[in-house]
PDB file of N, CA and C in Angstrom:
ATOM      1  N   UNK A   1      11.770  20.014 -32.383  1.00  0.00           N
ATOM      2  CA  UNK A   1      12.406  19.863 -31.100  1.00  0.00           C
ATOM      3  C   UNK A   1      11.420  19.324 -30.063  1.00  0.00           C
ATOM      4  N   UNK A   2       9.719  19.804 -30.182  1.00  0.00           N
ATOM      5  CA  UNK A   2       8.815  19.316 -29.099  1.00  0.00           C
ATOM      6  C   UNK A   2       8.982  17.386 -29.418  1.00  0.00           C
ATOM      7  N   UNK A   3       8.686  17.153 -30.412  1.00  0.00           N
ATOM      8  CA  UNK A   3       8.556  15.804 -30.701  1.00  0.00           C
ATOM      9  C   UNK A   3      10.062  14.968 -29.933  1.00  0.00           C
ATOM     10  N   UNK A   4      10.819  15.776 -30.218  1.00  0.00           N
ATOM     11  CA  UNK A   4      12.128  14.834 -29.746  1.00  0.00           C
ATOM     12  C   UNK A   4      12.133  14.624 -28.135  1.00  0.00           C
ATOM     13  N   UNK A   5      11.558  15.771 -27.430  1.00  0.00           N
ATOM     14  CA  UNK A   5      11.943  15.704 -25.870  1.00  0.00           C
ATOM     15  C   UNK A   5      10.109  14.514 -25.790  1.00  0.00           C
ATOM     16  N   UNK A   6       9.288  14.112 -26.522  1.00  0.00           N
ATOM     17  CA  UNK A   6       8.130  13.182 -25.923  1.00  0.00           C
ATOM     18  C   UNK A   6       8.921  12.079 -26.415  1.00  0.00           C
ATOM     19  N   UNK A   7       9.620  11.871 -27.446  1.00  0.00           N
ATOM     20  CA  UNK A   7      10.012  10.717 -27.796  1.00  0.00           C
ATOM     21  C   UNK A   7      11.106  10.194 -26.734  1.00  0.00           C
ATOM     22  N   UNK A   8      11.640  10.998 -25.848  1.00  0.00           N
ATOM     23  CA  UNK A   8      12.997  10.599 -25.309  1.00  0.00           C
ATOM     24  C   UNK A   8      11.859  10.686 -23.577  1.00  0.00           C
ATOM     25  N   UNK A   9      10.809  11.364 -23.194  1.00  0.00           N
ATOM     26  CA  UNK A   9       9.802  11.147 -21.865  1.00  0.00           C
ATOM     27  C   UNK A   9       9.331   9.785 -22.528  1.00  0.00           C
ATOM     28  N   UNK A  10       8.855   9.169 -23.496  1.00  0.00           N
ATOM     29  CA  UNK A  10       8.116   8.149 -23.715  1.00  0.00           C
ATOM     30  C   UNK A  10       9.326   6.858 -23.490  1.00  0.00           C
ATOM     31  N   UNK A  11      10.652   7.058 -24.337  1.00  0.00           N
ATOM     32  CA  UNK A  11      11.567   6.043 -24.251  1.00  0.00           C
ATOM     33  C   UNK A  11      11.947   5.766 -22.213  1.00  0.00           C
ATOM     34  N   UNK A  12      11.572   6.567 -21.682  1.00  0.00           N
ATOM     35  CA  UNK A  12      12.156   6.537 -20.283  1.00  0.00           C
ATOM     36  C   UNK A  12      11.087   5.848 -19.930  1.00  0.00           C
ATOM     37  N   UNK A  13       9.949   6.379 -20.069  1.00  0.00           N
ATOM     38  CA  UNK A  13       8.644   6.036 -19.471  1.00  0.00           C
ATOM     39  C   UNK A  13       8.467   4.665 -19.490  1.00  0.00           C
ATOM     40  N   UNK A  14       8.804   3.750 -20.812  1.00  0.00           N
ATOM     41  CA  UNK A  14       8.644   2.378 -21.168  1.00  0.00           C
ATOM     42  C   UNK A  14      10.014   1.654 -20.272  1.00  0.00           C
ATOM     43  N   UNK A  15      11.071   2.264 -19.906  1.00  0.00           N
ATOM     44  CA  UNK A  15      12.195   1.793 -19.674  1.00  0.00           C
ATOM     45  C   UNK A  15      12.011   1.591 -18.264  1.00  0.00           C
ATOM     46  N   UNK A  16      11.213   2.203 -17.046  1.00  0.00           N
ATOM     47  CA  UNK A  16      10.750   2.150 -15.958  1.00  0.00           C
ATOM     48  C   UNK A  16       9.117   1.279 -15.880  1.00  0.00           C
ATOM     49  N   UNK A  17       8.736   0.967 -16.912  1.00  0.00           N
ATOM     50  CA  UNK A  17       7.765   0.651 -17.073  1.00  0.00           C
ATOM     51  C   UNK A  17       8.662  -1.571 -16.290  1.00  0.00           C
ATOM     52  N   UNK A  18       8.918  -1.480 -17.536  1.00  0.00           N
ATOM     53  CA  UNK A  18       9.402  -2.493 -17.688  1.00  0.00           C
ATOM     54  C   UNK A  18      10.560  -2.931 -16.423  1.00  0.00           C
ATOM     55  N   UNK A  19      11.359  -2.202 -16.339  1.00  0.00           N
ATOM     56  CA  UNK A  19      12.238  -2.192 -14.654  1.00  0.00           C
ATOM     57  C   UNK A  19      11.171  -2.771 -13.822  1.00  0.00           C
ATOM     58  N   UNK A  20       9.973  -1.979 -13.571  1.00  0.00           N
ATOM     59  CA  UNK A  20       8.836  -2.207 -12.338  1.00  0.00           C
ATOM     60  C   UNK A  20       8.380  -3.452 -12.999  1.00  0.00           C
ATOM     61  N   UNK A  21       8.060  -3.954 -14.152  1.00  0.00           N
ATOM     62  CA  UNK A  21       7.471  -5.136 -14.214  1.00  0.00           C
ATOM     63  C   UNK A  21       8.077  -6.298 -13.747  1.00  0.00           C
ATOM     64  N   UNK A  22       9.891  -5.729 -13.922  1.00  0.00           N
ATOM     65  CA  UNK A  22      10.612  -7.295 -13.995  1.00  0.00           C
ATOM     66  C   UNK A  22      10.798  -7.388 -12.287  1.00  0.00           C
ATOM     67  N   UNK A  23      10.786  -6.365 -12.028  1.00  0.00           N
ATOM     68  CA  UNK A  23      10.695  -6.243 -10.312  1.00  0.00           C
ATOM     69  C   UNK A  23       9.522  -7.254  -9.479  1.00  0.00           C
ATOM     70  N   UNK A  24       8.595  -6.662 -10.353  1.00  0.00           N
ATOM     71  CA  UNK A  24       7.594  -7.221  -9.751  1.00  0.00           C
ATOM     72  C   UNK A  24       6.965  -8.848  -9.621  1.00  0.00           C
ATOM     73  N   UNK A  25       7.616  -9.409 -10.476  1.00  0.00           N
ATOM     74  CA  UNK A  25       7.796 -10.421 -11.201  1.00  0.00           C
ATOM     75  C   UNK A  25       8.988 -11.557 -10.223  1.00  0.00           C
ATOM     76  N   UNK A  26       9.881 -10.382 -10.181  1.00  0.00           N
ATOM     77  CA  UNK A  26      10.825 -10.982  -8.978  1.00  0.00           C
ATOM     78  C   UNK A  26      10.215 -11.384  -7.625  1.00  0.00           C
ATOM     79  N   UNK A  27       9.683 -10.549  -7.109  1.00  0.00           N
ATOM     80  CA  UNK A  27       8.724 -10.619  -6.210  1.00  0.00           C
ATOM     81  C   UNK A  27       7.579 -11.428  -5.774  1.00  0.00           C
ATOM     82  N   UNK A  28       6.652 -11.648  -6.983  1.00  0.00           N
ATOM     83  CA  UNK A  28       6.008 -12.726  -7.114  1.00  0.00           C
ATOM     84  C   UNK A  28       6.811 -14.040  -6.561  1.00  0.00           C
ATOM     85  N   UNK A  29       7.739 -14.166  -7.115  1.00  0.00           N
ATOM     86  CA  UNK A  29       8.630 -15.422  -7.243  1.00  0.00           C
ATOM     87  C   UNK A  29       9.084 -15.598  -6.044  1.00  0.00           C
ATOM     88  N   UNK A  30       9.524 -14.367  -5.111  1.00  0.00           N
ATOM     89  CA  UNK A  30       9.959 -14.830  -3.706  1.00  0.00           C
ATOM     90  C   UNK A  30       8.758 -15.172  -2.834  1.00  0.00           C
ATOM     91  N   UNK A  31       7.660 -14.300  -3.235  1.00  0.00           N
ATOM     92  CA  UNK A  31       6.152 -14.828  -2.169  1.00  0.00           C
ATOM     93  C   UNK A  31       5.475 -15.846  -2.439  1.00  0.00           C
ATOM     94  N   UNK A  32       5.803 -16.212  -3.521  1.00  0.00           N
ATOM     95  CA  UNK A  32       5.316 -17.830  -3.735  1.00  0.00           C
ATOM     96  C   UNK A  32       6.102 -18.681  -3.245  1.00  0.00           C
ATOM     97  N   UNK A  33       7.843 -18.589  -2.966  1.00  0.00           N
ATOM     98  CA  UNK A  33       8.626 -19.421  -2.311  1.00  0.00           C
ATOM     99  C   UNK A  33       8.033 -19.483  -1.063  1.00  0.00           C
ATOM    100  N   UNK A  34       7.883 -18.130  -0.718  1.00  0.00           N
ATOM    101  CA  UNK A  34       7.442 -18.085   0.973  1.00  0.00           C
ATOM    102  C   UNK A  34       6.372 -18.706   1.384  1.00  0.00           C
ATOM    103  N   UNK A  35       5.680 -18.447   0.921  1.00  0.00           N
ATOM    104  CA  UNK A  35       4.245 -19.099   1.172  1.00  0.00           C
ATOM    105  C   UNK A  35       4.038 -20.545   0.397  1.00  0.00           C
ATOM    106  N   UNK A  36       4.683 -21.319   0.300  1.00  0.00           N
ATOM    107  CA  UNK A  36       4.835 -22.593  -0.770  1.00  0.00           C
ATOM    108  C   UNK A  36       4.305 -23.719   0.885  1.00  0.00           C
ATOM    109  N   UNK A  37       3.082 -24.284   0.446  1.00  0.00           N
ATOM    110  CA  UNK A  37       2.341 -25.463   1.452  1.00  0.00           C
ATOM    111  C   UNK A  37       3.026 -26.291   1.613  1.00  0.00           C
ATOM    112  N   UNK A  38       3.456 -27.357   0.528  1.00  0.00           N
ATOM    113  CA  UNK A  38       3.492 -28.344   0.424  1.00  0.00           C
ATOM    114  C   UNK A  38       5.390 -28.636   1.275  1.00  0.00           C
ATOM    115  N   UNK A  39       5.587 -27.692   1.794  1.00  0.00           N
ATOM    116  CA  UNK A  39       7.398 -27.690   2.066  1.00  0.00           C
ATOM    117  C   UNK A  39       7.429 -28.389   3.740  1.00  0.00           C
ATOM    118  N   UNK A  40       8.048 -29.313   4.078  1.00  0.00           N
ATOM    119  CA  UNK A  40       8.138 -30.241   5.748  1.00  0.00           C
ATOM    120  C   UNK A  40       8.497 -29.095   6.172  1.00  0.00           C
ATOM    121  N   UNK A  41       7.854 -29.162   7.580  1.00  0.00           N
ATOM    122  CA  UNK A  41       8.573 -28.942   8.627  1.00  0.00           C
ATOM    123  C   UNK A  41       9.797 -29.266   9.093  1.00  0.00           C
ATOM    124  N   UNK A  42      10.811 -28.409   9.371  1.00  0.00           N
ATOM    125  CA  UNK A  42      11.823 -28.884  10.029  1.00  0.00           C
ATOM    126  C   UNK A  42      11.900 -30.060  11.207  1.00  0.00           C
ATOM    127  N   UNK A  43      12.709 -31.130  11.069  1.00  0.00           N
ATOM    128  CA  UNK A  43      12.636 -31.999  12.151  1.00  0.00           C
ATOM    129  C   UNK A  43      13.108 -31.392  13.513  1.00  0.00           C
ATOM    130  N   UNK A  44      14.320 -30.752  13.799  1.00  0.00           N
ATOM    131  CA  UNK A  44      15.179 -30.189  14.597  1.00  0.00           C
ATOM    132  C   UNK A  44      14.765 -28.652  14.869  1.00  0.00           C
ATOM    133  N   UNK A  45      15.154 -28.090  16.024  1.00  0.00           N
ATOM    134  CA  UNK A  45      15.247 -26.831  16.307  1.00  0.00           C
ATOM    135  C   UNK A  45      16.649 -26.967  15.583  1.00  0.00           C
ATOM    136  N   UNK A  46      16.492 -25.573  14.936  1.00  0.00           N
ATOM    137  CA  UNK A  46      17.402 -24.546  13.863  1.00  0.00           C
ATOM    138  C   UNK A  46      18.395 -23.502  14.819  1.00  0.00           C
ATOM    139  N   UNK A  47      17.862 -22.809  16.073  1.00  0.00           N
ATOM    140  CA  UNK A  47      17.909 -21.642  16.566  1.00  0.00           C
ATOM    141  C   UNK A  47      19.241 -22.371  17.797  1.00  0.00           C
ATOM    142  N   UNK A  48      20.033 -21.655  17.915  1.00  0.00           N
ATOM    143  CA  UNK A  48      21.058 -21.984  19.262  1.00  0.00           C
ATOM    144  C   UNK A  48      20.276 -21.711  20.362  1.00  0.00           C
ATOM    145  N   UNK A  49      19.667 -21.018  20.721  1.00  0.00           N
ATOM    146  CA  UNK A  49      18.682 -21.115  22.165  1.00  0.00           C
ATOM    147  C   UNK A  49      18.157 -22.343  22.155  1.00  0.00           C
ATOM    148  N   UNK A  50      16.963 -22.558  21.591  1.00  0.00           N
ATOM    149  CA  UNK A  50      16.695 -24.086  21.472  1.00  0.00           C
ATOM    150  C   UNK A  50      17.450 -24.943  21.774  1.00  0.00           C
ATOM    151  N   UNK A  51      18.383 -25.412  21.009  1.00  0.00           N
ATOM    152  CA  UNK A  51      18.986 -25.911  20.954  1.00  0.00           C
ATOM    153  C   UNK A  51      19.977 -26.116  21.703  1.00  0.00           C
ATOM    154  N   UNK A  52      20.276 -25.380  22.791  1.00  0.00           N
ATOM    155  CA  UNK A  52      20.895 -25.230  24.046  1.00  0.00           C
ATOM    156  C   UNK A  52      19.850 -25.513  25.361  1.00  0.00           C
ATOM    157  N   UNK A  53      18.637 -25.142  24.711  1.00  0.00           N
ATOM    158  CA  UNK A  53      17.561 -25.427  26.240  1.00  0.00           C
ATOM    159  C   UNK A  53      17.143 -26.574  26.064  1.00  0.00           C
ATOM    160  N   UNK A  54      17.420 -27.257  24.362  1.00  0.00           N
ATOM    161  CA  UNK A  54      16.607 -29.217  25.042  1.00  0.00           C
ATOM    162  C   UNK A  54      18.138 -29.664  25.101  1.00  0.00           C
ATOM    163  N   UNK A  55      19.245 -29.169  25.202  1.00  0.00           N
ATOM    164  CA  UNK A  55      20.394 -30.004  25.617  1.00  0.00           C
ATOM    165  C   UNK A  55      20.325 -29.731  27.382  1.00  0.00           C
ATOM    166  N   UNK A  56      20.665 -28.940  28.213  1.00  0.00           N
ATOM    167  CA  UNK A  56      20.124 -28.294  29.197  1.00  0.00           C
ATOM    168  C   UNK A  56      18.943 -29.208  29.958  1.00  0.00           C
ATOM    169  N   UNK A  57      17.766 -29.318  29.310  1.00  0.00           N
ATOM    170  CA  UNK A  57      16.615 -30.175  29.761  1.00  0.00           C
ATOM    171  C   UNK A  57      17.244 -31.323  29.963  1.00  0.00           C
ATOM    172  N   UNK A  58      17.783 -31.827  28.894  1.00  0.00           N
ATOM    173  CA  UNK A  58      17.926 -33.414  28.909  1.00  0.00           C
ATOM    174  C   UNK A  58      19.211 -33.868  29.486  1.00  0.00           C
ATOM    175  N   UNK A  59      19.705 -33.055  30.105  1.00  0.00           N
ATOM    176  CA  UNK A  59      20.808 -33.539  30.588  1.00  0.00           C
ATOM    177  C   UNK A  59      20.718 -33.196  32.381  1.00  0.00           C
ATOM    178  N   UNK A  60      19.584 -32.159  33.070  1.00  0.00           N
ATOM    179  CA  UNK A  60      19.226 -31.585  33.927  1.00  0.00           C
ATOM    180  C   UNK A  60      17.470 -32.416  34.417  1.00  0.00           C
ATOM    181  N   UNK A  61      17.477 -33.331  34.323  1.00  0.00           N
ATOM    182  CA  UNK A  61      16.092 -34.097  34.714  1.00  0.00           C
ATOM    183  C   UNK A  61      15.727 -33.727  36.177  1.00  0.00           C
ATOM    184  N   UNK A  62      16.325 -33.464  37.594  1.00  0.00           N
ATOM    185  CA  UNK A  62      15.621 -33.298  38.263  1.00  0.00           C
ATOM    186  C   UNK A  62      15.231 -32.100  38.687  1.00  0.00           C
ATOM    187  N   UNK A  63      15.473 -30.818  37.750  1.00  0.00           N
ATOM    188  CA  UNK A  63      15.423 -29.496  38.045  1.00  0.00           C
ATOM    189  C   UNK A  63      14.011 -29.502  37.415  1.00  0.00           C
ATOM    190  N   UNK A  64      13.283 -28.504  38.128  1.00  0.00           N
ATOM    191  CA  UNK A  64      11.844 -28.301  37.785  1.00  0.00           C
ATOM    192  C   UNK A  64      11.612 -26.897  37.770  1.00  0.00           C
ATOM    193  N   UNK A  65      11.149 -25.933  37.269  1.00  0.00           N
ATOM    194  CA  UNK A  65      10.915 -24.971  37.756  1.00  0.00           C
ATOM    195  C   UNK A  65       9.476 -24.362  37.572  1.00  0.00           C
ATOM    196  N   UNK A  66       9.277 -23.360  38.951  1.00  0.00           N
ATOM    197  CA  UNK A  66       8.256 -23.125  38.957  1.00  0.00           C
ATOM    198  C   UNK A  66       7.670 -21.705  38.885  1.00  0.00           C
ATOM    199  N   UNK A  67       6.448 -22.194  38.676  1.00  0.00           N
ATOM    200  CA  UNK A  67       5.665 -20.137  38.356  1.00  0.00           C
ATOM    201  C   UNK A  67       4.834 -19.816  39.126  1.00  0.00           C
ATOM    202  N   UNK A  68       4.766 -18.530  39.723  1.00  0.00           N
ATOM    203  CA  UNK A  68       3.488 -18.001  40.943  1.00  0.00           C
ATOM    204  C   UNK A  68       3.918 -18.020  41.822  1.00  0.00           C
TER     205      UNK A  68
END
């Protein structure tokens, strides 16, 4: 009976073993997307603020504003 309950802690043990590897593995794979050099810069602002403040600018030329 001792042998059966290490054989069935060992079968779990390898079964989480392997879960965490493929995890980890996953992971790798997204931080290398993330961090990937060679990817352009976006040409355009992405963000609706932006993208509302150079429409705003460019359509508002003699407004200036000031600081201090």
């Amino acid at each position: 009976m001792s042998w059966q309950l290490w054989v069935l802690i060992s079968v779990v043990a390898v079964a989480l073993i392997v879960f965490l590897a493929s995890r980890m593995r996953r992971a790798q794979h997204v931080f290398d997307d993330i961090t990937q050099v060679e990817r352009p810069a976006p040409a355009a602002p992405t963000d609706e603020l932006a993208r509302r403040r150079s429409h705003r600018v460019a359509h508002d030329p003699g407004r200036h504003r000031r600081h201090g």
